[in-house]
Protein backbone atom coordinates (compact mmCIF):
# COMPACT_ATOMS: atom_id res chain seq x y z
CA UNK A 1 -24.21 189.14 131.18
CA UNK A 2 -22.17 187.12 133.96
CA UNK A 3 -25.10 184.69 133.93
CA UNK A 4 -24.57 183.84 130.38
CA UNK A 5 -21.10 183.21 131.49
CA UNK A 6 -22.29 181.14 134.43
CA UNK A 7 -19.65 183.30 136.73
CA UNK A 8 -19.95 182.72 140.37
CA UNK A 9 -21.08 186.40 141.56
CA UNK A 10 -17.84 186.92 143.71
CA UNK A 11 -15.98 186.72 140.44
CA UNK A 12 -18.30 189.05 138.68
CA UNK A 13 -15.77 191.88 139.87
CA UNK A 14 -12.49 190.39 137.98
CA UNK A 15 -14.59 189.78 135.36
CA UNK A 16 -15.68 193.11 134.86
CA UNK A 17 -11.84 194.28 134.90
CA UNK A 18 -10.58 192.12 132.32
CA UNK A 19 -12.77 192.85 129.83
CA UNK A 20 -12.31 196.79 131.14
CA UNK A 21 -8.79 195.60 129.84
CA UNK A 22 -9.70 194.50 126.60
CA UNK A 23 -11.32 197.54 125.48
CA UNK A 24 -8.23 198.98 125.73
CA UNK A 25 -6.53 196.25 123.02
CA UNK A 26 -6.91 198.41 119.56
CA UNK A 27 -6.77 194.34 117.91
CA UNK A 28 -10.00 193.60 120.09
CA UNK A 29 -13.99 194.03 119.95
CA UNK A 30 -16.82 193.57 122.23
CA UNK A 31 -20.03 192.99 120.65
CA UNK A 32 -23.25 193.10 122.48
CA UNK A 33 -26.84 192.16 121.20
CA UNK A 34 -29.89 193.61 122.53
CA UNK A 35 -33.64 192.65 122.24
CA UNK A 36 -36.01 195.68 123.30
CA UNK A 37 -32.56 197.77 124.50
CA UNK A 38 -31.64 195.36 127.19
CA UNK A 39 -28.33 193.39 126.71
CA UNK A 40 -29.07 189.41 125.93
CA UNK A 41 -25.74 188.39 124.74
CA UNK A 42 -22.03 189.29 123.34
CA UNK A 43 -19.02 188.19 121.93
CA UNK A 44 -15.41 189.25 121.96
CA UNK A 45 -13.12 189.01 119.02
CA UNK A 46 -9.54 189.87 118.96
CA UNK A 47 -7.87 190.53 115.47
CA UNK A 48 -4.37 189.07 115.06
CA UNK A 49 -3.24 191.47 111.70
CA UNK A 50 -0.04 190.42 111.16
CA UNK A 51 -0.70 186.69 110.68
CA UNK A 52 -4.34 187.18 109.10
CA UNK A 53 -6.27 185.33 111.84
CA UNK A 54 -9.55 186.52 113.78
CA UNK A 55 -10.75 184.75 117.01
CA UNK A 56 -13.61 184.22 119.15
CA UNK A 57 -12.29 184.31 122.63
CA UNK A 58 -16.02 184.76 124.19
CA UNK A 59 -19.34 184.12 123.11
CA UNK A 60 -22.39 183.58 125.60
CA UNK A 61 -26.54 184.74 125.36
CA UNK A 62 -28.39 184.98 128.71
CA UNK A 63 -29.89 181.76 129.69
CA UNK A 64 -33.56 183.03 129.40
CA UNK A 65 -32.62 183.84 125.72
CA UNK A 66 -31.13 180.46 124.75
CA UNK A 67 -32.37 178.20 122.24
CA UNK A 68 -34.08 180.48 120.24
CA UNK A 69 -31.46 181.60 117.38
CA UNK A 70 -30.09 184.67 118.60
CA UNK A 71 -26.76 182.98 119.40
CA UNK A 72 -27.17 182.06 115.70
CA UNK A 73 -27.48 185.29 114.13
CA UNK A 74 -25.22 186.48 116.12
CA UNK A 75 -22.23 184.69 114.87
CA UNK A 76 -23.69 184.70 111.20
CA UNK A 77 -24.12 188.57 111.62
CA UNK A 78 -20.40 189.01 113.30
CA UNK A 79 -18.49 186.11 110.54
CA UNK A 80 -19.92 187.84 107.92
CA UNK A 81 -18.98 191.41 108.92
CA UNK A 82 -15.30 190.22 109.55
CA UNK A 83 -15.16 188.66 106.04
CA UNK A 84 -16.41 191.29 104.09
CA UNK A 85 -14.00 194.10 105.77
């Protein structure tokens, strides 16, 4: 996934940590699409309950995947899950 994040690969390790970190925030969630059981994107969303608001801190599909909707239906697929909770 860092190459969908275009991170340099000495930065892959920090990376890595913080969103170790995040999984750790009950108010955030990692999503992570697959195609054929291989990871080809994600998106993080942290939940802010006390003032109503959802966010999209990251969002990214592997290059090689790009361009061909699954960014798309990714968001439709995660937007429309948070609403209807």
């Amino acid at each position: 996934m860092a190459s969908a994040f275009q991170h340099d690969e000495a930065d892959i390790p920090r990376q890595r940590a913080k969103r170790v970190d995040r999984f750790r925030n009950p108010n955030c969630t990692l999503y992570l699409a697959e195609l054929g059981g291989r990871a080809i994107g994600g998106l993080e969303v942290l939940q802010v309950p006390l003032e109503s608001r959802v966010f999209i801190n990251a969002f990214a599909v592997r290059p090689e995947h790009q361009r061909r909707g699954w960014g798309r239906q990714m968001l439709v697929e995660t937007t429309t899950a948070l609403v209807t909770a």
